[in-house]
Protein backbone atom coordinates (compact mmCIF):
# COMPACT_ATOMS: atom_id res chain seq x y z
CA UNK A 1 -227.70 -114.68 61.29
CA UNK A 2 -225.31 -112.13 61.90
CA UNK A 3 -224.59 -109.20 59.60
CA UNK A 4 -221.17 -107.57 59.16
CA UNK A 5 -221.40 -103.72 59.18
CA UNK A 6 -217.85 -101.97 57.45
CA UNK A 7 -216.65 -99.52 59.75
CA UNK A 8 -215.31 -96.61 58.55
CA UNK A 9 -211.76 -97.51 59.41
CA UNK A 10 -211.88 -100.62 57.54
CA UNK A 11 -213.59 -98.43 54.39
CA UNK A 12 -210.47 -95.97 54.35
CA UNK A 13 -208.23 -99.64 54.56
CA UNK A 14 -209.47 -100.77 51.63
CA UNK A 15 -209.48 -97.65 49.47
CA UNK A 16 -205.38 -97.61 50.40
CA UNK A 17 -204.94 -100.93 49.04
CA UNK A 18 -206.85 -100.07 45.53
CA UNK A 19 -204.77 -96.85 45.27
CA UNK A 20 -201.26 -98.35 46.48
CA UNK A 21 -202.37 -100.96 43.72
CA UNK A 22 -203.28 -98.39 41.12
CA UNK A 23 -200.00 -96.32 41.36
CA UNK A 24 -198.07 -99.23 41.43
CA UNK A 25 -199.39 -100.42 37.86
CA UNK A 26 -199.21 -96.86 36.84
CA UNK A 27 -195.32 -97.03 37.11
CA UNK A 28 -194.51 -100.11 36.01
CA UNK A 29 -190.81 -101.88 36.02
CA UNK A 30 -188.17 -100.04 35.97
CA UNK A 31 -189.83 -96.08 36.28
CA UNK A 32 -187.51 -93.62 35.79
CA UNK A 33 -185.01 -95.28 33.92
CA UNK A 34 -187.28 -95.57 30.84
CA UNK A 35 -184.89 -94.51 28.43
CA UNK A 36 -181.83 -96.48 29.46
CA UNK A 37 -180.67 -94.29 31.92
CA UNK A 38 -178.75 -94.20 35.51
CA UNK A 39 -177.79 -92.14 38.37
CA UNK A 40 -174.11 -92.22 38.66
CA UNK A 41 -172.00 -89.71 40.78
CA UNK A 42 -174.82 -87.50 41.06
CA UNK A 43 -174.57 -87.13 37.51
CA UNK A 44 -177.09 -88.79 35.16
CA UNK A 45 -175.90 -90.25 32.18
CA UNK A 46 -176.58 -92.66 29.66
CA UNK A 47 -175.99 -96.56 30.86
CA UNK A 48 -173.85 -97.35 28.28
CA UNK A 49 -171.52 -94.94 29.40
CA UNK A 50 -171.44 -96.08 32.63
CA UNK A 51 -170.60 -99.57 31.91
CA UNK A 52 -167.42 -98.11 30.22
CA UNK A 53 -168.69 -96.21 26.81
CA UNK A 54 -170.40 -96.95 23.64
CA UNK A 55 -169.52 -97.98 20.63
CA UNK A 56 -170.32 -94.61 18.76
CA UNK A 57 -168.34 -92.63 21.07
CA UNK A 58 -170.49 -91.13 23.60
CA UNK A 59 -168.91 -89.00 26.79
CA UNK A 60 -170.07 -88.26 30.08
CA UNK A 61 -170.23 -84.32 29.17
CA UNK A 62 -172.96 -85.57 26.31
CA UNK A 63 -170.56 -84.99 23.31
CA UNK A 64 -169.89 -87.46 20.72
CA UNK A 65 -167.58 -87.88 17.48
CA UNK A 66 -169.98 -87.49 14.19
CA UNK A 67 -170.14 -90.29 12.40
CA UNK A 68 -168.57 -90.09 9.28
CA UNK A 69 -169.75 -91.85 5.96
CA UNK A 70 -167.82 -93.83 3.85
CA UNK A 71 -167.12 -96.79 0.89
CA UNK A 72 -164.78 -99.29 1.11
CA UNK A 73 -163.38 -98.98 -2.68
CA UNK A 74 -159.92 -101.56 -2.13
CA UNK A 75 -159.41 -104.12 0.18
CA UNK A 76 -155.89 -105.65 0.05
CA UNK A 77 -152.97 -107.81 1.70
CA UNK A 78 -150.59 -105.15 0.39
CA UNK A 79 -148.18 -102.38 1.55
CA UNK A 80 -145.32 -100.19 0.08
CA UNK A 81 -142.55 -101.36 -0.57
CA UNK A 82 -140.71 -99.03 2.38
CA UNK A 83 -143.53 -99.05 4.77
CA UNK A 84 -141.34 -99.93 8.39
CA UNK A 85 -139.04 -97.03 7.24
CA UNK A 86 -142.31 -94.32 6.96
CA UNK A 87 -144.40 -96.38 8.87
CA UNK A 88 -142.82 -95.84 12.47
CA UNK A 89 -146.11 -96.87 14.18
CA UNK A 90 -147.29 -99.76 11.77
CA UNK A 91 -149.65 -97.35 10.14
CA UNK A 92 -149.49 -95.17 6.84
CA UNK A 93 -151.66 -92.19 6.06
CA UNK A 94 -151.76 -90.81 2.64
CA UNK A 95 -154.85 -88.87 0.98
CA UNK A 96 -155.81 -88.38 -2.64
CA UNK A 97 -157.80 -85.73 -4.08
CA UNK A 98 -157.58 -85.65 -7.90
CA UNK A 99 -157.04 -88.13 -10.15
CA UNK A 100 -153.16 -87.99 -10.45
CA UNK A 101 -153.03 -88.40 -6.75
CA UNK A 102 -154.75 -91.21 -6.95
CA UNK A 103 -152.91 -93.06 -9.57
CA UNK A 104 -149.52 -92.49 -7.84
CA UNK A 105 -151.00 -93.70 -4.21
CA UNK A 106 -152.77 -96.76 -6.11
CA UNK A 107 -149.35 -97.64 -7.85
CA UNK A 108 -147.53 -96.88 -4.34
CA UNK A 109 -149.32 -99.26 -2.26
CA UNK A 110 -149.43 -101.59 -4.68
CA UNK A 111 -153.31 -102.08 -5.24
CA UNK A 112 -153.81 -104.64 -7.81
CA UNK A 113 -157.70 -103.98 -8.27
CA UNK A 114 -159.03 -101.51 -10.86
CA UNK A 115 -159.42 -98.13 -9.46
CA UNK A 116 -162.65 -96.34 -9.28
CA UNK A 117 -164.37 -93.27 -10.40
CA UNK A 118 -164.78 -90.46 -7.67
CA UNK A 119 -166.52 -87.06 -7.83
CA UNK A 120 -163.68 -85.13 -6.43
CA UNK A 121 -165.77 -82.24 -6.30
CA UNK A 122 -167.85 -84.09 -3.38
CA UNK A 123 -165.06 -86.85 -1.98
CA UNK A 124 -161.40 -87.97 -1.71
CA UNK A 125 -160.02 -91.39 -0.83
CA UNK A 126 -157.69 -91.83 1.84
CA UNK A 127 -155.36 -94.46 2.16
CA UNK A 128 -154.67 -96.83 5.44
CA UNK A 129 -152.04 -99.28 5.49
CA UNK A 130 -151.35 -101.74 8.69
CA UNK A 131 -150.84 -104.99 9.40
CA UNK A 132 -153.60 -107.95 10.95
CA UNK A 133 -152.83 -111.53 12.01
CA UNK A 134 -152.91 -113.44 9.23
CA UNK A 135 -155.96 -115.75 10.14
CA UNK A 136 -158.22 -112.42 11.29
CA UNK A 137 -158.47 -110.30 8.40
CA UNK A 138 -159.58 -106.41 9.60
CA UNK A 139 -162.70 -104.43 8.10
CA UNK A 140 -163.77 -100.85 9.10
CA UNK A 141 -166.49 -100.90 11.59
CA UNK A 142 -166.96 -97.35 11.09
CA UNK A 143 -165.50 -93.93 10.77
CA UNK A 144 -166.09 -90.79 12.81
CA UNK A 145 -164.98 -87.35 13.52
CA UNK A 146 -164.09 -85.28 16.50
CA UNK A 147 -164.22 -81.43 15.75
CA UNK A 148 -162.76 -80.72 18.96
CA UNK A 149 -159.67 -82.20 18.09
CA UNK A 150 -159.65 -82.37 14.48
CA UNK A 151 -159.19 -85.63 14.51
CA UNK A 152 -160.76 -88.59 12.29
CA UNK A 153 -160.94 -91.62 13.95
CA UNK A 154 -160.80 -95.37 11.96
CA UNK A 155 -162.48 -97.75 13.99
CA UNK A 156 -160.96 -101.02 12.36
CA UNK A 157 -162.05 -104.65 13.93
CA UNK A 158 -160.83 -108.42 13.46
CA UNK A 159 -162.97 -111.17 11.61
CA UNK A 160 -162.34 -114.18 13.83
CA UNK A 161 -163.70 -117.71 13.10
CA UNK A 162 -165.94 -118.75 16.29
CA UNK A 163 -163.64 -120.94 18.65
CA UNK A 164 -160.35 -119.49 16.56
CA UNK A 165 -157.50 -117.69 18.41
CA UNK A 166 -155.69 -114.99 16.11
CA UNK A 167 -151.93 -115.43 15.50
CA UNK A 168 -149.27 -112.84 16.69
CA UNK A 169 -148.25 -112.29 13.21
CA UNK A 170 -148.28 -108.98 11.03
CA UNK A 171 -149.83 -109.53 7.56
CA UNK A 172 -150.03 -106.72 5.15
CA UNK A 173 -153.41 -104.89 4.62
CA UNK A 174 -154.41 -101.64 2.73
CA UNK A 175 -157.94 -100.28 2.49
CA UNK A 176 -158.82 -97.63 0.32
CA UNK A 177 -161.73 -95.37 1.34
CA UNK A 178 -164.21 -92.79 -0.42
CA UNK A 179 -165.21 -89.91 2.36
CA UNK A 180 -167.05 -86.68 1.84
CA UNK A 181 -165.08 -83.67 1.61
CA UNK A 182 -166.43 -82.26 5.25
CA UNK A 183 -164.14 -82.94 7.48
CA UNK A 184 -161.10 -81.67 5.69
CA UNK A 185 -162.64 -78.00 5.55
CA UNK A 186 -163.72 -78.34 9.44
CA UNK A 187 -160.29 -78.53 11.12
CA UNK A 188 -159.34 -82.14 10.45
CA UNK A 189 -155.69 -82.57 11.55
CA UNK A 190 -154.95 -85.49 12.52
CA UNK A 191 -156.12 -89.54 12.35
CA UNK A 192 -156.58 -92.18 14.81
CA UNK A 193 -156.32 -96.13 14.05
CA UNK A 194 -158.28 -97.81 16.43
CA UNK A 195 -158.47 -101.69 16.50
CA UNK A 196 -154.72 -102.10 16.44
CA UNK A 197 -151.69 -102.27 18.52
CA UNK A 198 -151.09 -98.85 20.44
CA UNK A 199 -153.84 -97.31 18.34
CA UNK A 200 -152.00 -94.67 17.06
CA UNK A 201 -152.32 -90.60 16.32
CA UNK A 202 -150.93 -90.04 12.65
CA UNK A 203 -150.90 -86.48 11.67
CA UNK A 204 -152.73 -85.08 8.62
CA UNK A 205 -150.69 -84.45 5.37
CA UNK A 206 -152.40 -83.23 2.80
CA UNK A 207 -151.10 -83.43 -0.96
């Protein structure tokens, strides 16, 4: 019977399997991209971004709006009675910070709803009217601010019915919204509607 003697080539084979094996597990899918990201233009930046931005406003130069809270306090198919004559753009600004602003902005845009109780001291309400198709009603998604610009930025979006197409129509809408006093002492100047037609720049006037 014949016995097979390892030679010492064959040895140092082996042992660079095992450790091509061992580094291999080691990495795992996907190493160095662990935390969702990708070289892109010699850059590297976050994947979202690369397949054309995310949803909370993220830039290639790592800056991004701060997201602004808020409360929904009136939700209504309403407008003022001369909104296409101040309304140029198919959106109307107007803030409130005490409690006879409010009352004269409630009455003005027609709210029907009681109105609510705010700690002016901490918030104010601001006021957005525009239009939605009819059938695809609009709700905030969310609300955020860019200090560079000064600018607050409504992200509005349409509630379609699965396998429903939205109609071409304008339909009146108003929302009324509670935010913290912040952004009007950090530069705030102007405000952004995004979610409809030409998504317009409106700027700030203050009471």
């Amino acid at each position: 019977m014949m016995i097979y003697h390892p030679t010492s080539r064959s040895i140092l084979s082996i042992l660079m399997i095992i450790l091509m094996a061992l580094i291999g597990a080691c990495q795992g899918p996907g190493a160095g991209h662990e935390r969702g990201e990708a070289e892109h233009g010699g850059r590297t930046v976050n994947r979202d971004t690369v397949n054309g931005g995310s949803a909370n406003g993220e830039t290639m130069n790592g800056k991004q709006p701060l997201p602004i809270a808020f409360r929904v306090v009136a939700s209504e198919k309403t407008l003022p009675a001369d909104f296409t004559s101040v309304a140029p753009e198919d959106v109307l600004i107007r803030l409130a910070t005490n409690d006879d602003n409010l009352k004269a902005l409630w009455s003005y845009f027609g709210l029907r709803n009681s109105m609510p109780s705010v700690p002016w001291d901490r918030e104010f309400i601001l006021f957005l009217g525009t239009g939605e198709p009819s059938n695809c009603p609009l709700h905030v998604k969310g609300i955020t601010f860019d200090r560079d610009r000064g600018r607050l930025k409504l992200h509005l979006e349409k509630y379609t019915e699965p396998g429903s197409v939205c109609y071409a129509n304008f339909s009146p809408r108003t929302f009324a919204l509670a935010l913290p006093r912040e952004p009007m002492n950090s530069g705030w100047r102007e405000v952004q509607v995004l979610g409809v037609p030409r998504e317009p720049v409106v700027p700030l006037e203050t009471p």
